[in-house]
PDB file of N, CA and C in Angstrom:
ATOM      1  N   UNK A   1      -9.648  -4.930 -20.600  1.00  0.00           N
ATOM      2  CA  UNK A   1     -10.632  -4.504 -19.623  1.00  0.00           C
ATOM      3  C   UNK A   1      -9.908  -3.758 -18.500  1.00  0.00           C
ATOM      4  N   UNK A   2     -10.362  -2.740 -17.779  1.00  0.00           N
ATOM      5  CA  UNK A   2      -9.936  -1.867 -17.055  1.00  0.00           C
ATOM      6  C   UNK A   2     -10.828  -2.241 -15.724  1.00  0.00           C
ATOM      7  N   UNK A   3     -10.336  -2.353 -14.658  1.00  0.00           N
ATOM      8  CA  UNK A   3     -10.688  -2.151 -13.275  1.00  0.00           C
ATOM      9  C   UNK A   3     -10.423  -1.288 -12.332  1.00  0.00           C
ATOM     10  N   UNK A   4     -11.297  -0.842 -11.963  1.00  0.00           N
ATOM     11  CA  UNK A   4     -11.566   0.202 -11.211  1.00  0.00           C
ATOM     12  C   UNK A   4     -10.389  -0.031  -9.863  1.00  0.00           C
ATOM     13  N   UNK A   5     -10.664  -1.295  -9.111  1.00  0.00           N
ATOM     14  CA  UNK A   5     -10.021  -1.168  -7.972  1.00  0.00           C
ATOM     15  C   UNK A   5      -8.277  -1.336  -8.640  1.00  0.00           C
ATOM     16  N   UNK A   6      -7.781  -1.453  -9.503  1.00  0.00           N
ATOM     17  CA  UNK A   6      -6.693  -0.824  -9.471  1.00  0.00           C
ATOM     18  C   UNK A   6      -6.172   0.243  -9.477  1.00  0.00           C
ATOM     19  N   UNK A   7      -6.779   1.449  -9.517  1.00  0.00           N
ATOM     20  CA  UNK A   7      -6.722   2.664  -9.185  1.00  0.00           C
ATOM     21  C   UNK A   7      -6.867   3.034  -7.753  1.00  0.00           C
ATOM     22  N   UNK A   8      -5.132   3.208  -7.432  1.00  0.00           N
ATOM     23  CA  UNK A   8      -5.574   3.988  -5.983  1.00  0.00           C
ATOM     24  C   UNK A   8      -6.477   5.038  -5.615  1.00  0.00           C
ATOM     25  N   UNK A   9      -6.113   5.823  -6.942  1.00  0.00           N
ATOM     26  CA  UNK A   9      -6.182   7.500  -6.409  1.00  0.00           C
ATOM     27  C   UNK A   9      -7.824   7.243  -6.329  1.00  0.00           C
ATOM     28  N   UNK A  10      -8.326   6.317  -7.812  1.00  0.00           N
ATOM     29  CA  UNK A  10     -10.058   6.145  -7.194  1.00  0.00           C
ATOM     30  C   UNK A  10     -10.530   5.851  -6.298  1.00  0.00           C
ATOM     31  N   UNK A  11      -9.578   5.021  -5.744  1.00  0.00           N
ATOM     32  CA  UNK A  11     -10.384   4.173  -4.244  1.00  0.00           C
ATOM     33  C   UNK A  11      -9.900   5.310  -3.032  1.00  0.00           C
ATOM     34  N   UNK A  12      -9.239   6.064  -2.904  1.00  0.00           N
ATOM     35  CA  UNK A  12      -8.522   6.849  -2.127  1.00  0.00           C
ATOM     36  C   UNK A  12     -10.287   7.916  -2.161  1.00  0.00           C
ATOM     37  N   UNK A  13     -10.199   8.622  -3.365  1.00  0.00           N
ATOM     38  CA  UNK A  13     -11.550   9.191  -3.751  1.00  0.00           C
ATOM     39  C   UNK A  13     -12.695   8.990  -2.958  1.00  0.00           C
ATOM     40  N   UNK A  14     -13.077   7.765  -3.316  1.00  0.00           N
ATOM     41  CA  UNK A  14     -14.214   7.099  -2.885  1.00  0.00           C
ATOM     42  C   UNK A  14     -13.887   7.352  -1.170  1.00  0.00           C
ATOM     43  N   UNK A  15     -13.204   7.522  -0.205  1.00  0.00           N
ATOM     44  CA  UNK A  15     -12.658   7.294   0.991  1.00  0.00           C
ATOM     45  C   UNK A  15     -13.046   8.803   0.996  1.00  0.00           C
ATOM     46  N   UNK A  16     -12.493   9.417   0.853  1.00  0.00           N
ATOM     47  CA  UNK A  16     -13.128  11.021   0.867  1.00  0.00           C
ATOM     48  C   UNK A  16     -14.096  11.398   1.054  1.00  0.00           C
ATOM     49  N   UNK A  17     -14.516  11.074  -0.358  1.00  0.00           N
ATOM     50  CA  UNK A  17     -16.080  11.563  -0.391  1.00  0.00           C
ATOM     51  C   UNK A  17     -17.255  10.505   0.570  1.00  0.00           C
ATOM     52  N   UNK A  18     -16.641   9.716   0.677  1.00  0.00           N
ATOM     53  CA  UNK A  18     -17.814   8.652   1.318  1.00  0.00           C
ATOM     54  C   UNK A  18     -17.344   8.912   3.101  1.00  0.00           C
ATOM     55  N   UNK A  19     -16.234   9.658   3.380  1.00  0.00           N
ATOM     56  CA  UNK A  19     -15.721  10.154   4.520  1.00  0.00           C
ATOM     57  C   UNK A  19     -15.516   8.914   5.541  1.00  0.00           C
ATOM     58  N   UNK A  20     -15.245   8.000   4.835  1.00  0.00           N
ATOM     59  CA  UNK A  20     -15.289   6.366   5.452  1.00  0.00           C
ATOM     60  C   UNK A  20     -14.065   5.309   4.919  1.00  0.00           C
ATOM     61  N   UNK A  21     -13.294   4.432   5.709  1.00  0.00           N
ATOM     62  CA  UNK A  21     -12.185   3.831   5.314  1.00  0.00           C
ATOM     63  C   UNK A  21     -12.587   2.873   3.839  1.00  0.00           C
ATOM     64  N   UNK A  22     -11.982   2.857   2.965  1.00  0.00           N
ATOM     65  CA  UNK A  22     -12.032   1.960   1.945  1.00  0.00           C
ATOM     66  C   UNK A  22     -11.293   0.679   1.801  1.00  0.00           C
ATOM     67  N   UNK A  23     -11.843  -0.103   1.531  1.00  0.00           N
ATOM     68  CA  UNK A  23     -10.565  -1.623   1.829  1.00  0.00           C
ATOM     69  C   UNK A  23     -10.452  -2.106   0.254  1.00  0.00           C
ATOM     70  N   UNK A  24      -9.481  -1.956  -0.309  1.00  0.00           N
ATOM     71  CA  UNK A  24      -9.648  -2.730  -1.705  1.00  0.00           C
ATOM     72  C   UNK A  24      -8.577  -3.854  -1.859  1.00  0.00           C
ATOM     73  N   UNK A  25      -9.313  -4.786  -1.887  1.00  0.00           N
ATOM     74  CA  UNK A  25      -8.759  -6.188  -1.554  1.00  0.00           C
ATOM     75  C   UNK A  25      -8.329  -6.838  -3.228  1.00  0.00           C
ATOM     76  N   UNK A  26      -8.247  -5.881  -4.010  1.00  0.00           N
ATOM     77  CA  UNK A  26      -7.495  -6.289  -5.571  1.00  0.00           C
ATOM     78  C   UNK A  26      -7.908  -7.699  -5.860  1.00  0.00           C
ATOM     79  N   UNK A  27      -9.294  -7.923  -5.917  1.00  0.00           N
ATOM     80  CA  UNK A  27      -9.992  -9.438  -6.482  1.00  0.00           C
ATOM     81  C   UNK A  27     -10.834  -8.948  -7.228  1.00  0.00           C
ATOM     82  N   UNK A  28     -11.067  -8.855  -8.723  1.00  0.00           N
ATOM     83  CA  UNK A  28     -12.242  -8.923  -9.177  1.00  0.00           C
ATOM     84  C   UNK A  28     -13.326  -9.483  -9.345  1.00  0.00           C
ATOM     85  N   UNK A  29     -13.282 -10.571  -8.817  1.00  0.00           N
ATOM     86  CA  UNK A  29     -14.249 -10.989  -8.212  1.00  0.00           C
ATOM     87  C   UNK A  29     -14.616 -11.728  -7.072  1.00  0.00           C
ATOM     88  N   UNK A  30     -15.191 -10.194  -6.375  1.00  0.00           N
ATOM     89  CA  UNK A  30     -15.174 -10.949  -4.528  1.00  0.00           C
ATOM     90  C   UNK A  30     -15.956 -12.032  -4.388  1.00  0.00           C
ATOM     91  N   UNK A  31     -17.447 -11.965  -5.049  1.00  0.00           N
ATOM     92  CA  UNK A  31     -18.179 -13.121  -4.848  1.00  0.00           C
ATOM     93  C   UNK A  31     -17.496 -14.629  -4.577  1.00  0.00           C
ATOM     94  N   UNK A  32     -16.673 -14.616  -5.881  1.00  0.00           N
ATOM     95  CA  UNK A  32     -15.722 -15.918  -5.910  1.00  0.00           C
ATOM     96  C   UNK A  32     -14.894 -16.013  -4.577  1.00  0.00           C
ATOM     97  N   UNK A  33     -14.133 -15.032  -4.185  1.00  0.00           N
ATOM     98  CA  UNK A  33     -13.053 -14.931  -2.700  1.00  0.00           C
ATOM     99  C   UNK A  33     -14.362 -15.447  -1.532  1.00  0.00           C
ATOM    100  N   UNK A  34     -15.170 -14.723  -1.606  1.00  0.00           N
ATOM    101  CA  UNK A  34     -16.387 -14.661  -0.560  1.00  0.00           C
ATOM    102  C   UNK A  34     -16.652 -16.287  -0.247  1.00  0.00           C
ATOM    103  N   UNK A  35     -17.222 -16.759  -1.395  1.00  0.00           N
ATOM    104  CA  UNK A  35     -17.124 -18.397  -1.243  1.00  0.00           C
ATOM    105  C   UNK A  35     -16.019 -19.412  -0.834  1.00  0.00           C
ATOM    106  N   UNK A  36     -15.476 -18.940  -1.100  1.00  0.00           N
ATOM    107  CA  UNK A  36     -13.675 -20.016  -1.034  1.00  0.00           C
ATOM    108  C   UNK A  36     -13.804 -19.618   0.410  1.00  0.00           C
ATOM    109  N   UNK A  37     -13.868 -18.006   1.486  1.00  0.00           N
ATOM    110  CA  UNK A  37     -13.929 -18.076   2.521  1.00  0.00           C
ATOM    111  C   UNK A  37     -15.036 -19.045   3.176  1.00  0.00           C
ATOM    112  N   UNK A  38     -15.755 -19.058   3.099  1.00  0.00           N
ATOM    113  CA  UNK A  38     -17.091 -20.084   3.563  1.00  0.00           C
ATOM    114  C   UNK A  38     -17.060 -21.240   3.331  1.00  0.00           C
ATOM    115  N   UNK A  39     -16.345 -21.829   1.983  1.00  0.00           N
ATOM    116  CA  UNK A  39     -15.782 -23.168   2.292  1.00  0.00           C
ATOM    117  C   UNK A  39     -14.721 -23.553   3.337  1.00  0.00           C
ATOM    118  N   UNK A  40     -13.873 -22.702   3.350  1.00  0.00           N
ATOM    119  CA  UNK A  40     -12.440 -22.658   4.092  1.00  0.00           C
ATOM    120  C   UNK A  40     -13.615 -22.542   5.680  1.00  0.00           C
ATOM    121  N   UNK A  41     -14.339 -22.194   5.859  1.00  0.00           N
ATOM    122  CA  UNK A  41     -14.519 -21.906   7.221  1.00  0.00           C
ATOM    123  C   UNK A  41     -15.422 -23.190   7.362  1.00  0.00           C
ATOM    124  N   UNK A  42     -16.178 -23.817   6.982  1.00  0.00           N
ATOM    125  CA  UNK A  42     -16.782 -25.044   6.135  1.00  0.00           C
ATOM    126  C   UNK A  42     -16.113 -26.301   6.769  1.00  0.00           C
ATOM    127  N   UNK A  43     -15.166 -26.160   5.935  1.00  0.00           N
ATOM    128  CA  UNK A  43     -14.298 -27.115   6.127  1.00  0.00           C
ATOM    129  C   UNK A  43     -12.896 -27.159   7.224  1.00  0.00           C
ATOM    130  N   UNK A  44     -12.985 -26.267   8.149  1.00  0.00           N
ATOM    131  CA  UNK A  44     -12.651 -25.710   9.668  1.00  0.00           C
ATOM    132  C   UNK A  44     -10.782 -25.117   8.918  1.00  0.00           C
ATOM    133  N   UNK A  45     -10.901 -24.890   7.738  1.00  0.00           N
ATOM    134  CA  UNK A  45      -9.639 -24.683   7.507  1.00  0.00           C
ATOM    135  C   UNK A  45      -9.170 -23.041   8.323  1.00  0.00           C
ATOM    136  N   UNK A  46     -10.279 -22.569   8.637  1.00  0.00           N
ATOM    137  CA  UNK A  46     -10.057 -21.401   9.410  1.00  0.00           C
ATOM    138  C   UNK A  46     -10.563 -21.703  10.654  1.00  0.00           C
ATOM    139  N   UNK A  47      -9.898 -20.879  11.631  1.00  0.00           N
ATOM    140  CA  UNK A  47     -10.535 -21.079  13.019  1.00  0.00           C
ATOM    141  C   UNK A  47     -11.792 -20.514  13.789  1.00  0.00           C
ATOM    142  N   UNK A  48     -12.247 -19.527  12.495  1.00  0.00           N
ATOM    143  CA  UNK A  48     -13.158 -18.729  13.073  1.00  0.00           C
ATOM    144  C   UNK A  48     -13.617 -17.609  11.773  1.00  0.00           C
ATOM    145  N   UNK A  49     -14.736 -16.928  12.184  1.00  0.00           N
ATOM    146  CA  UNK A  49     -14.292 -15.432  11.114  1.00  0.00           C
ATOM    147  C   UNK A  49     -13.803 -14.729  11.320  1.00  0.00           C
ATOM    148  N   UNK A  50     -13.792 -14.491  12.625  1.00  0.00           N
ATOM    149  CA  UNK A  50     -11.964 -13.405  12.791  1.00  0.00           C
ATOM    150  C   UNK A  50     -11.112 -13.368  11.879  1.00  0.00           C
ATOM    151  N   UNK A  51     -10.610 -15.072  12.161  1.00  0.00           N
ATOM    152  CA  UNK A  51      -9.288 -14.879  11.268  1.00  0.00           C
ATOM    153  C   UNK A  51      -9.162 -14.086   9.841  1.00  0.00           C
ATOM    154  N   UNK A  52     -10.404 -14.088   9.229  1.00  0.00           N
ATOM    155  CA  UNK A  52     -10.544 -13.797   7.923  1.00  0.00           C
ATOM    156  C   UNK A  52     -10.074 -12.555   7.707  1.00  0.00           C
ATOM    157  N   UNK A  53     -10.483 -11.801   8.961  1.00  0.00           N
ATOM    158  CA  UNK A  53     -10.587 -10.283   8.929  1.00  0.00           C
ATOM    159  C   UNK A  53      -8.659  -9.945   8.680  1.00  0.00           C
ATOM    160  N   UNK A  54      -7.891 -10.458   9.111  1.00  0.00           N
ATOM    161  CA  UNK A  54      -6.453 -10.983   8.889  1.00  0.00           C
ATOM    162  C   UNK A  54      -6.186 -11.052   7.401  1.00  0.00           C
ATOM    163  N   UNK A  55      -6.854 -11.505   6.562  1.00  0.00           N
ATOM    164  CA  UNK A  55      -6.437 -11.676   5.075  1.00  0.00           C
ATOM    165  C   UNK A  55      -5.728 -10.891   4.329  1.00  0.00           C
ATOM    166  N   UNK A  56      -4.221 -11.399   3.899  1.00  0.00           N
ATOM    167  CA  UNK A  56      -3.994 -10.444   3.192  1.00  0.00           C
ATOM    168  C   UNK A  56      -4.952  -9.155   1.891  1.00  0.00           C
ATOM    169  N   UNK A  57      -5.553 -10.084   1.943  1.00  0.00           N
ATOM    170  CA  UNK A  57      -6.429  -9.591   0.909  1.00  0.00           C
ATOM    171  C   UNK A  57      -6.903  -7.954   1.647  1.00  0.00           C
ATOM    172  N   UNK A  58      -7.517  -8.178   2.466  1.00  0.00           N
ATOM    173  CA  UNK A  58      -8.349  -7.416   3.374  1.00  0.00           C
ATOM    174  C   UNK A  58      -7.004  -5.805   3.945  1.00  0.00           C
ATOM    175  N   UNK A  59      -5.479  -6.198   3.502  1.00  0.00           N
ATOM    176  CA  UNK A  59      -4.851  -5.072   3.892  1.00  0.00           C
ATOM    177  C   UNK A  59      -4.537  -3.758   3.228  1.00  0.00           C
ATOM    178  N   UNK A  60      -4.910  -3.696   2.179  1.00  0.00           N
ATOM    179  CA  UNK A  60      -4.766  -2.342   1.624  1.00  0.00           C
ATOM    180  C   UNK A  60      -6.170  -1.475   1.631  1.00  0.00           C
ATOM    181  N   UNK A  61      -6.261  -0.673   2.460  1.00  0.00           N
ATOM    182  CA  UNK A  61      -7.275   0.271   2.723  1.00  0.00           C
ATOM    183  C   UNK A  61      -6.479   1.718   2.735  1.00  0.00           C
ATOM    184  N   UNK A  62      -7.896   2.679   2.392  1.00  0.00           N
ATOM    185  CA  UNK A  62      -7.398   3.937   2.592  1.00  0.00           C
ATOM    186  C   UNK A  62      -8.300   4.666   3.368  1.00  0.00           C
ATOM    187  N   UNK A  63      -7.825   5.462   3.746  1.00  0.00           N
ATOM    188  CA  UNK A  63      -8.695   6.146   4.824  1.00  0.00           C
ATOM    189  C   UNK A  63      -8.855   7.637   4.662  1.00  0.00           C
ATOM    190  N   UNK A  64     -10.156   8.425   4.883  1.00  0.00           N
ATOM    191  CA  UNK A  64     -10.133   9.542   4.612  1.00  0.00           C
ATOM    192  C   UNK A  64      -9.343  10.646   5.365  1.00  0.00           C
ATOM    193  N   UNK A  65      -8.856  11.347   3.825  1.00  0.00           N
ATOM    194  CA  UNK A  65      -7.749  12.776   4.367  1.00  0.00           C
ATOM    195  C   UNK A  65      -7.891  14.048   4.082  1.00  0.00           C
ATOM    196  N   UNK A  66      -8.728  14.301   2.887  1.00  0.00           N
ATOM    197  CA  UNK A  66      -8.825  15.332   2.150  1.00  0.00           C
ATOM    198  C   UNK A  66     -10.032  16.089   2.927  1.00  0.00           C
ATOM    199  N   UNK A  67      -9.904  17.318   2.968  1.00  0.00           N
ATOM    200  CA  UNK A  67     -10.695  18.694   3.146  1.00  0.00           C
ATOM    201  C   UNK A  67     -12.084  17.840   2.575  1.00  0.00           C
ATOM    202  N   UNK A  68     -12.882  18.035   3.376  1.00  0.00           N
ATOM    203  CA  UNK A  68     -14.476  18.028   2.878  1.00  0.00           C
ATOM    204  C   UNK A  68     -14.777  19.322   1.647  1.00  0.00           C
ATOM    205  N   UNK A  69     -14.267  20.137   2.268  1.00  0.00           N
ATOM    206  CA  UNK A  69     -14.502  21.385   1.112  1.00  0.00           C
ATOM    207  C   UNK A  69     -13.653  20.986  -0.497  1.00  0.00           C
ATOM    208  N   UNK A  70     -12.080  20.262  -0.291  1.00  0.00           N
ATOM    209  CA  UNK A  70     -12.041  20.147  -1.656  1.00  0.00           C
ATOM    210  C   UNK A  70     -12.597  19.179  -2.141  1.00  0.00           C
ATOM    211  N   UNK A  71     -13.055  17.671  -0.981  1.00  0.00           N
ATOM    212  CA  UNK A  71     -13.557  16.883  -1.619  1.00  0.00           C
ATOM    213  C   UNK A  71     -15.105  16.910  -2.578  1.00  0.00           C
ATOM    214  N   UNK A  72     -15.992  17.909  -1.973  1.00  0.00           N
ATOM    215  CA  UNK A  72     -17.020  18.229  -2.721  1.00  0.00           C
ATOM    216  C   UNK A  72     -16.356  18.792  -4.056  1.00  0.00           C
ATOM    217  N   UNK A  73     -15.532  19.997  -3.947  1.00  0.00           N
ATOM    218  CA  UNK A  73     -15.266  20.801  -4.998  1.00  0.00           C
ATOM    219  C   UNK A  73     -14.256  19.828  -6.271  1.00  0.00           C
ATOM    220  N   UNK A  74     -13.756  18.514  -5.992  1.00  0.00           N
ATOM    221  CA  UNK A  74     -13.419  17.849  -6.934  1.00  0.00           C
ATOM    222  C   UNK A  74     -14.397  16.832  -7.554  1.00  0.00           C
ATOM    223  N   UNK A  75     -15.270  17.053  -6.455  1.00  0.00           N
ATOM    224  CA  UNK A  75     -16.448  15.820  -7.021  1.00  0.00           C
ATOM    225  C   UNK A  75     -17.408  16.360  -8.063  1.00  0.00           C
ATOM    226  N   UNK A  76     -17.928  17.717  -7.858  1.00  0.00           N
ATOM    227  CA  UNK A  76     -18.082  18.707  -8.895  1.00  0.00           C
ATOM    228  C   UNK A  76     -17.912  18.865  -9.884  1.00  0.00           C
ATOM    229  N   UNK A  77     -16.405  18.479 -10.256  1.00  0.00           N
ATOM    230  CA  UNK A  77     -15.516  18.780 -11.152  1.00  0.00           C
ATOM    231  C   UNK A  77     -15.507  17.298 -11.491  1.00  0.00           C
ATOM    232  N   UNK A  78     -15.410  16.105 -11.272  1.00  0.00           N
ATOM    233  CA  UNK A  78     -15.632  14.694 -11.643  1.00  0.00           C
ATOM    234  C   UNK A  78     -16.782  14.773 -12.705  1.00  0.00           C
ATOM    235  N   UNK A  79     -18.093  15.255 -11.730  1.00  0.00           N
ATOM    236  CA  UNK A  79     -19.509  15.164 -12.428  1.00  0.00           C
ATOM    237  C   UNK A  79     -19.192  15.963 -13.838  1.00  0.00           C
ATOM    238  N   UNK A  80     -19.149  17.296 -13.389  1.00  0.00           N
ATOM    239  CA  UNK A  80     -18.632  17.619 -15.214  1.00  0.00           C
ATOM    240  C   UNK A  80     -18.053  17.091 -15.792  1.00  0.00           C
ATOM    241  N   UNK A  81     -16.968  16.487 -15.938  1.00  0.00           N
ATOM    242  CA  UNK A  81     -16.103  15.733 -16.590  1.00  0.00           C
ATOM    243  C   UNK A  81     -17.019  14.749 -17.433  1.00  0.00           C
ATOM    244  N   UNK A  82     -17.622  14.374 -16.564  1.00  0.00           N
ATOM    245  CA  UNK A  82     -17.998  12.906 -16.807  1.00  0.00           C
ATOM    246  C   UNK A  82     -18.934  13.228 -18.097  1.00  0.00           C
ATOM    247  N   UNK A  83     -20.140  14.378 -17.450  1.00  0.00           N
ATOM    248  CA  UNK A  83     -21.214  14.742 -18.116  1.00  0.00           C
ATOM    249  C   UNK A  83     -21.201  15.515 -19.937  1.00  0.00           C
ATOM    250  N   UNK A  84     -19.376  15.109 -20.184  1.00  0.00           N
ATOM    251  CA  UNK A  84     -19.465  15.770 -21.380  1.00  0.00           C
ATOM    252  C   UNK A  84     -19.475  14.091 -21.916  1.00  0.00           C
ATOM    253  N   UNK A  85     -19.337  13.047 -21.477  1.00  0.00           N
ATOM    254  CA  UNK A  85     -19.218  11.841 -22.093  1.00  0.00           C
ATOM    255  C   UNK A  85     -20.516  10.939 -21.826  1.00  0.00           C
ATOM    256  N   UNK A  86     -21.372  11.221 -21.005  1.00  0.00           N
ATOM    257  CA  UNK A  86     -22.749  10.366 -21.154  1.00  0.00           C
ATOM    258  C   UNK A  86     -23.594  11.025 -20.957  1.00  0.00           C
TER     259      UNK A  86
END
């Protein structure tokens, strides 16, 4: 099985075109992380939700860099790509 958020250059992408920071916290399944936080906060093992925001988890983000102009013009070029396979 292949996951998406291991791909930088995708999540980097997504940061572009969405012209907004991306955080990919390498869990496939956040739901599961999401809960363990709410127990942990639950059970006062955290001090707050601040702290959460701290999580290693929570440190690899990317932030947008690319030209709006190439980012449309590669997204373009994505959609075709794609559109010879579905």
């Amino acid at each position: 099985m292949t996951y998406i958020f291991l791909n930088s250059h995708v999540i980097q992408f997504l940061s572009d075109l969405l012209n907004t920071p991306v955080t990919n916290i390498g869990v496939a399944d956040v739901s599961a992380l999401g809960a363990a936080f709410i127990v942990g906060l639950g059970a006062a093992m955290y001090e707050n939700i601040e702290v959460l925001s701290e999580s290693e988890y929570l440190s690899n983000s990317k932030y947008p860099w690319m030209n709006k102009i190439q980012v449309l013009r590669d997204y373009e070029g994505w959609k075709n790509y794609i559109s010879k396979y579905f």
